[in-house]
Protein backbone atom coordinates (compact mmCIF):
# COMPACT_ATOMS: atom_id res chain seq x y z
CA UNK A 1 71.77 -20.19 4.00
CA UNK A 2 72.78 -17.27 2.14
CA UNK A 3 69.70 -15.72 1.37
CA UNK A 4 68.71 -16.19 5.07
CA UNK A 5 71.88 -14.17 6.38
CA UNK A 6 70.97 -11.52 3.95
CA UNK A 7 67.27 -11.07 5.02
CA UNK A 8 68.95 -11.24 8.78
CA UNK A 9 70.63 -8.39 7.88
CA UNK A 10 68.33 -5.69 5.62
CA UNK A 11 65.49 -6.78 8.67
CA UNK A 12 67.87 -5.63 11.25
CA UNK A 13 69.25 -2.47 9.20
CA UNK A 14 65.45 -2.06 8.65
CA UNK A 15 64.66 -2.09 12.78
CA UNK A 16 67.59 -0.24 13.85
CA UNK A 17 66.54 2.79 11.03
CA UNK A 18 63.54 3.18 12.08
CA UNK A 19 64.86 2.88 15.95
CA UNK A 20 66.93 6.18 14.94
CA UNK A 21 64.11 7.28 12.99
CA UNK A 22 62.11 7.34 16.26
CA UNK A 23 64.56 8.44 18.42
CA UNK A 24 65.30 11.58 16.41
CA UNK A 25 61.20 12.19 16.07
CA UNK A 26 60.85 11.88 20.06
CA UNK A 27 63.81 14.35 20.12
CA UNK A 28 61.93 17.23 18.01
CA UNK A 29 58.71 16.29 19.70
CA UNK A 30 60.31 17.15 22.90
CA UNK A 31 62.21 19.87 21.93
CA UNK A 32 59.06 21.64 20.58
CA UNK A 33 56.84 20.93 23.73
CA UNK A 34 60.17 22.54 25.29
CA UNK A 35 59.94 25.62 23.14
CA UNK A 36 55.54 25.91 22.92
CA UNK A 37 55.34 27.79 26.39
CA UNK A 38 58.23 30.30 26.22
CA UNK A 39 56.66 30.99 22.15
CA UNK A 40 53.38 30.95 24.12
CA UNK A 41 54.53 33.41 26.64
CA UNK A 42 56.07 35.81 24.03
CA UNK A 43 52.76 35.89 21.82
CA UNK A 44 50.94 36.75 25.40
CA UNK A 45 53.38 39.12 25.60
CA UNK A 46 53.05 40.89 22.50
CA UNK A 47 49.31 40.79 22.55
CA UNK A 48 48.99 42.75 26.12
CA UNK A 49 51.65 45.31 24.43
CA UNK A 50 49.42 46.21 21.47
CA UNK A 51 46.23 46.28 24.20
CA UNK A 52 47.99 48.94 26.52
CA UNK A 53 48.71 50.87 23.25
CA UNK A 54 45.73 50.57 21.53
CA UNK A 55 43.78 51.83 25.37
CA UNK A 56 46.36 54.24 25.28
CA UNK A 57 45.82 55.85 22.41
CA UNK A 58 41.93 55.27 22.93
CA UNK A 59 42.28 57.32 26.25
CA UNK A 60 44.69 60.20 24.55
CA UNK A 61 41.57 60.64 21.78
CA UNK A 62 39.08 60.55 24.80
CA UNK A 63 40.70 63.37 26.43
CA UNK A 64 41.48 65.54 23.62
CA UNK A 65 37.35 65.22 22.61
CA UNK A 66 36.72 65.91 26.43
CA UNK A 67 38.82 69.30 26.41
CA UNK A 68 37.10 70.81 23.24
CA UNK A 69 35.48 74.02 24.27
CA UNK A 70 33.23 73.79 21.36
CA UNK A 71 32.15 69.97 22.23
CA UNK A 72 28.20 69.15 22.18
CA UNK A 73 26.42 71.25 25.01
CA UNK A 74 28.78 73.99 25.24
CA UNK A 75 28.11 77.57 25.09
CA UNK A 76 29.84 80.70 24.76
CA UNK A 77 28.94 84.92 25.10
CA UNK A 78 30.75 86.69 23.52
CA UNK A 79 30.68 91.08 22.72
CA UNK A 80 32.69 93.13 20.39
CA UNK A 81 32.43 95.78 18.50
CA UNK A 82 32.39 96.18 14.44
CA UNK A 83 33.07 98.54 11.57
CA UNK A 84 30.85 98.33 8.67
CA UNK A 85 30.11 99.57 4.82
CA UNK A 86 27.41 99.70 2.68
CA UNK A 87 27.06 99.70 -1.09
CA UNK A 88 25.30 102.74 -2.33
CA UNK A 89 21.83 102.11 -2.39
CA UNK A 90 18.20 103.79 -4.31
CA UNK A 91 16.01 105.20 -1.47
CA UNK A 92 12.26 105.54 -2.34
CA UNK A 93 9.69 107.96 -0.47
CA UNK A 94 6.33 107.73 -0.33
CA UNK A 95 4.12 109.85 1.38
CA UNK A 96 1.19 112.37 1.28
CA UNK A 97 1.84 114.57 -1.64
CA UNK A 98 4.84 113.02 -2.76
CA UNK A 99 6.86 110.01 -4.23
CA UNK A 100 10.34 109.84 -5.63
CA UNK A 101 13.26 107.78 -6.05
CA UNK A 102 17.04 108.98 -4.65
CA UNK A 103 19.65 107.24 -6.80
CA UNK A 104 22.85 105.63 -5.62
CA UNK A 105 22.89 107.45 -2.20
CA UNK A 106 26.57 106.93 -0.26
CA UNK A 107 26.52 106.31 3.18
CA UNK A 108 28.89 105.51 5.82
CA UNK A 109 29.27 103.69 9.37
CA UNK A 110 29.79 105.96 12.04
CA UNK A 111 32.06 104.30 15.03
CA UNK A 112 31.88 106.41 18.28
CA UNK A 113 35.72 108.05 19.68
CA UNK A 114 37.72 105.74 21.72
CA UNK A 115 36.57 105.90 25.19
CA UNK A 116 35.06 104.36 28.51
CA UNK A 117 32.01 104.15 26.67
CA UNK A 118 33.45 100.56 24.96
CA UNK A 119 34.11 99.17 28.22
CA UNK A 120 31.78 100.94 30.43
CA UNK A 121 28.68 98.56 31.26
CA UNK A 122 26.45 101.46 31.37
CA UNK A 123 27.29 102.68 27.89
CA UNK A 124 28.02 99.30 26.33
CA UNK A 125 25.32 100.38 23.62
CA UNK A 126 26.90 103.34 22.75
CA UNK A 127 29.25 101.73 20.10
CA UNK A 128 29.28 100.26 17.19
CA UNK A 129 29.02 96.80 19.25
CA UNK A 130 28.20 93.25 18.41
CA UNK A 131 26.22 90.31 20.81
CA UNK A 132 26.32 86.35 20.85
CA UNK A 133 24.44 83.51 22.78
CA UNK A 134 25.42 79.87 21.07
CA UNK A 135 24.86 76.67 22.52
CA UNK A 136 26.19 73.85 20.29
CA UNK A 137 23.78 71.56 19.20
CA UNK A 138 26.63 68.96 18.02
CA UNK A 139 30.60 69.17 18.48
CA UNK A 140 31.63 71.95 16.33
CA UNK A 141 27.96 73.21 14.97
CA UNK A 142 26.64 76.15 17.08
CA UNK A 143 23.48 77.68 16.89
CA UNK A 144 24.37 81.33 17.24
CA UNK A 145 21.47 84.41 17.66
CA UNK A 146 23.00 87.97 18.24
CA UNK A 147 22.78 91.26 17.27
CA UNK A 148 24.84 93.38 14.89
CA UNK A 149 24.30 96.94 16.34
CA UNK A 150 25.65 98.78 12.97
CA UNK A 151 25.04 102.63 12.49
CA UNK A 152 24.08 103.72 8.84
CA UNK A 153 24.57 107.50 7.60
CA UNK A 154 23.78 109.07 4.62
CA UNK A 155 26.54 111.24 2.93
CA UNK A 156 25.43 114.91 3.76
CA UNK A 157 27.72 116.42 0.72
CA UNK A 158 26.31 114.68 -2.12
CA UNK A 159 24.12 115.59 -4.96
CA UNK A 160 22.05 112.99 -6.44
CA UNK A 161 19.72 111.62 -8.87
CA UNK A 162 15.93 112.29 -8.41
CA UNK A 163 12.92 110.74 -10.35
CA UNK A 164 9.40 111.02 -9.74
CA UNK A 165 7.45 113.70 -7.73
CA UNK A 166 6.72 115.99 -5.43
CA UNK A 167 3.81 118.65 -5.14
CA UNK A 168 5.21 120.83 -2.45
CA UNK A 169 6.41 123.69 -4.90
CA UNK A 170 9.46 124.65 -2.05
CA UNK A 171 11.04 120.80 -2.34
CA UNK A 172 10.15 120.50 -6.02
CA UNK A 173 12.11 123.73 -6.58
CA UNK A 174 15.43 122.05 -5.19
CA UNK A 175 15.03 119.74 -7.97
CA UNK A 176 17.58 121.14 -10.56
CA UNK A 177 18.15 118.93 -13.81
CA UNK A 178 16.95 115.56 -12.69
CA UNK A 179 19.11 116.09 -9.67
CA UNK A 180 19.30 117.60 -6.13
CA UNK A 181 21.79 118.71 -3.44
CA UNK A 182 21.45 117.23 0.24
CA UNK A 183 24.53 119.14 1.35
CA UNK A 184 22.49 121.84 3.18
CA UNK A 185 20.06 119.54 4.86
CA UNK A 186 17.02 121.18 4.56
CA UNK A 187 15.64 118.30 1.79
CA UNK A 188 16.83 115.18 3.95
CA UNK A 189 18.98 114.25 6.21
CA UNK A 190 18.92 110.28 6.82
CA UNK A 191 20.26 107.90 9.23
CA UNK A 192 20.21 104.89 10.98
CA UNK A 193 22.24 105.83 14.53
CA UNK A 194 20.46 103.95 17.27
CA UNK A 195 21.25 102.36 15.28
CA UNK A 196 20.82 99.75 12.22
CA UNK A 197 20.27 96.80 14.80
CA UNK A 198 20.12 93.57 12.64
CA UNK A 199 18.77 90.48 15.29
CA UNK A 200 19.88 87.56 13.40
CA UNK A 201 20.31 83.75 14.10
CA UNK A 202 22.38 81.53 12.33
CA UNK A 203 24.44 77.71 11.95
CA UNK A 204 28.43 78.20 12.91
CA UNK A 205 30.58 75.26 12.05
CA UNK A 206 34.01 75.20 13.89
CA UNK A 207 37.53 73.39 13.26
CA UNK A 208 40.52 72.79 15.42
CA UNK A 209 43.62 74.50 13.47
CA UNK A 210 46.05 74.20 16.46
CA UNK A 211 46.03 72.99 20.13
CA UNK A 212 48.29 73.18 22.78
CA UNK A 213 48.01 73.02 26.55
CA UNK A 214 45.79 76.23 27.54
CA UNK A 215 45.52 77.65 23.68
CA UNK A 216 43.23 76.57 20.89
CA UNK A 217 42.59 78.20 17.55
CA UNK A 218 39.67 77.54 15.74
CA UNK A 219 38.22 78.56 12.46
CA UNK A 220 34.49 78.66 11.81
CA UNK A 221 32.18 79.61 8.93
CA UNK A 222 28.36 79.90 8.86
CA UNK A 223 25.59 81.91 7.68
CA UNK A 224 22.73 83.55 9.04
CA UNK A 225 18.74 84.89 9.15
CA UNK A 226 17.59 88.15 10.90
CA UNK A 227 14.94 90.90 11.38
CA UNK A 228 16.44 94.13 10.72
CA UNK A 229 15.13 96.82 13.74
CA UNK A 230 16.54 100.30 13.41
CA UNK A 231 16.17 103.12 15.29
CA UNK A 232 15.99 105.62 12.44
CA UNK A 233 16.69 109.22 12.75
CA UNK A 234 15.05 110.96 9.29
CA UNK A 235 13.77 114.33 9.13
CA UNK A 236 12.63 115.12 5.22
CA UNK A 237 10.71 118.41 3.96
CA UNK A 238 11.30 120.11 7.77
CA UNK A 239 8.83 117.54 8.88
CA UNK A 240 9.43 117.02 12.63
CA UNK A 241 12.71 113.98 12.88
CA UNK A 242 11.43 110.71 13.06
CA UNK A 243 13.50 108.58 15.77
CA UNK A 244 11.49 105.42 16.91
CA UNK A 245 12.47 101.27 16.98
CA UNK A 246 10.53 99.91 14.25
CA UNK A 247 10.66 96.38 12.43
CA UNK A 248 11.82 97.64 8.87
CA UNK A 249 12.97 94.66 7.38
CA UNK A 250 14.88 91.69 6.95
CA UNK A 251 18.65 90.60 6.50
CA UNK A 252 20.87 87.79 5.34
CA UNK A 253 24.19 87.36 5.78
CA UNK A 254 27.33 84.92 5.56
CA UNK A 255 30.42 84.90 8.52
CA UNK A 256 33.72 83.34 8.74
CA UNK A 257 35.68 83.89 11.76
CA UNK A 258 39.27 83.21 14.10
CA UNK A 259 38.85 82.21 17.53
CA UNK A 260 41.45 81.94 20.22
CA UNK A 261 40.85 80.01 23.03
CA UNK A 262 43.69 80.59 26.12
CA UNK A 263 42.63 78.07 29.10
CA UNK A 264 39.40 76.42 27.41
CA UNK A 265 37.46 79.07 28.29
CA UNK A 266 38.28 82.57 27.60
CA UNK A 267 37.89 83.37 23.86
CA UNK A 268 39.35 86.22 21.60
CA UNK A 269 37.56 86.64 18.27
CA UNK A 270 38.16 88.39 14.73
CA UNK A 271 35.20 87.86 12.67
CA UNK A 272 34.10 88.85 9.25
CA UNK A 273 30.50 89.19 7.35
CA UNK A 274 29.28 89.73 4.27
CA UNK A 275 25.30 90.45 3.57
CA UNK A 276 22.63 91.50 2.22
CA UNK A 277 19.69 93.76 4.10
CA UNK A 278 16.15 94.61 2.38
CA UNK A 279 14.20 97.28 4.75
CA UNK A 280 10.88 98.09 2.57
CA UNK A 281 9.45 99.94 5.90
CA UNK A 282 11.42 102.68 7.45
CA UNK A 283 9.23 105.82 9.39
CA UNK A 284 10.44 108.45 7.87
CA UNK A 285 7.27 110.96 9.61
CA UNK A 286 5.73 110.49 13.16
CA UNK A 287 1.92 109.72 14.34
CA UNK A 288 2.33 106.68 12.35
CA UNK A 289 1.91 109.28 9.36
CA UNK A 290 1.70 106.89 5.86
CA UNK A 291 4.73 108.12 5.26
CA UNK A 292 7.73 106.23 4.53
CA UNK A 293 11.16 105.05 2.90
CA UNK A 294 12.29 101.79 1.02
CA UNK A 295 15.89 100.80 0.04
CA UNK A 296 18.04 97.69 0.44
CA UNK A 297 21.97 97.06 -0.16
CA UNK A 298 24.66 94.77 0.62
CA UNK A 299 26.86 95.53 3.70
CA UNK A 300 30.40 94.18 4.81
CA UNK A 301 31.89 93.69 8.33
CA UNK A 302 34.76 93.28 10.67
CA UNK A 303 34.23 92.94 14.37
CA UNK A 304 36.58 91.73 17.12
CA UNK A 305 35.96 90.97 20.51
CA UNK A 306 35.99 88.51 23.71
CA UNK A 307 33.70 86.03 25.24
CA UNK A 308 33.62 83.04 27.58
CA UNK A 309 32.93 79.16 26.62
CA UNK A 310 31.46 76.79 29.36
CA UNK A 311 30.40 73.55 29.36
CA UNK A 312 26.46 72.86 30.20
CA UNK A 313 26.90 69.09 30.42
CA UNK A 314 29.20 66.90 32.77
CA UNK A 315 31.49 64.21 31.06
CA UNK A 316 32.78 61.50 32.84
């Protein structure tokens, strides 16, 4: 009778346990389904946040690439105007009757006075003045052609090393211990005024440095390939001056340059290059005489000017 009491019992501890046990399971079942919707809700929540950003900063990116001036399709033109220098250079001439060699000849640019001349249309080519057409081909890479309208002249007071020959007795006689004078011009005088016009094309890569609403600097760097088409002014031996355009050579040169761009269009530029020109064919005689001169040197320059960027493509 005992034993049956005491099973009575432990069974009904057992069913009133697990009763609680149930209860309390119900309880946190409940409790959860309570609390699924509002943790629901505040995932949603969280999720549409990091959307708007993530658009948001999508669109900011979109608009800065829209508002490049130097995005894919753009162009700019731009003119300035330049000084120059040359290394010294060995001039050879060749002719009837004569052929020698002028050693280390110094020459200089020659910019024009200030005047209306830099800003009047009509005399635009009177300067020392530079040109550029690009149209970018990607965002940031231009191709660039242009023309470096230099002016090259000869030293007049300078006496210089001669070798090789000349059979006119008058010229040869100037000749003085390997050596003669230029000062008074009647050997030479030599220059390229009209000038030394080098028509070059070349790759421009550009970078952002700063931005701000209506002003943009960018730097660039490139290099370039030209024909070198002077308009040489020589008169040697009292022969009547030769002054014509002719194709006399070729040119390479490297360019790194500042731009400043105030409204995404209008463009102020400081630009320097560094080259290298070879002219083996410069008239030095007219009636397309045999006659003529070689040389070839390096040549540095700074230019500054303005130009224009537009867009040649519509972005939506």
């Amino acid at each position: 009778m005992k034993k049956l009491i005491a099973v009575g019992l432990l069974l009904s501890n057992f069913v009133f346990a697990q009763n609680i046990k149930d209860t309390l399971s119900k309880e946190k079942s409940l409790e959860e389904a309570c609390a699924f919707p509002s943790a629901s809700r505040s995932l949603k929540k969280a999720k549409t946040k990091a959307l708007e950003e993530s658009e948001t900063i999508s669109s900011f990116e979109e608009n800065k690439k829209d508002i490049n001036s130097f995005k894919k399709g753009a162009m700019f033109v731009f003119w300035g105007w330049n000084r120059a220098g040359f290394s010294n250079s060995d001039i050879r001439f060749k002719g009837n009757g004569y052929d020698f060699t002028l050693n280390n000849v110094v020459a200089h640019d020659r910019p024009s006075e200030l005047s209306m001349a830099y800003i009047d249309p009509t005399r635009l080519s009177i300067p020392q003045f530079n040109f550029r057409l690009s149209y970018f081909i990607k965002d940031n890479l231009a191709l660039v052609v242009g023309t470096d309208h230099m002016k090259y002249v000869m030293d007049q007071e300078q006496t210089v090393d001669f070798k090789g020959n000349i059979s006119d007795s008058k010229y040869a006689a100037m000749v003085q211990n390997g050596k003669v004078n230029l000062t008074d011009q009647e050997f030479l005088t030599f220059e390229h005024t009209d000038g030394l016009n080098y028509v070059n094309a070349g790759l421009e890569k550009y970078k952002n440095l700063y931005s701000k609403k209506n002003f943009d600097i960018f730097w660039a760097y490139g290099a370039g390939v030209g024909v070198l088409f002077p308009k040489s002014n020589v008169k040697l031996f009292g022969n009547e001056r030769s002054d014509r355009y002719h194709v006399a050579g070729f040119g390479l040169d490297a360019r790194t340059n500042i731009n400043f761009v105030f409204w995404k269009h209008w463009m102020a530029r400081v630009e320097g290059k560094f080259g290298y020109i070879n002219m083996p064919d410069i008239k030095t005689t007219l009636n397309n005489k045999p006659d003529k001169a070689s040389q070839d040197f390096v040549f540095y320059q700074v230019n500054f000017g303005i130009g224009y960027t537009f867009n040649t493509k519509k972005y939506n």
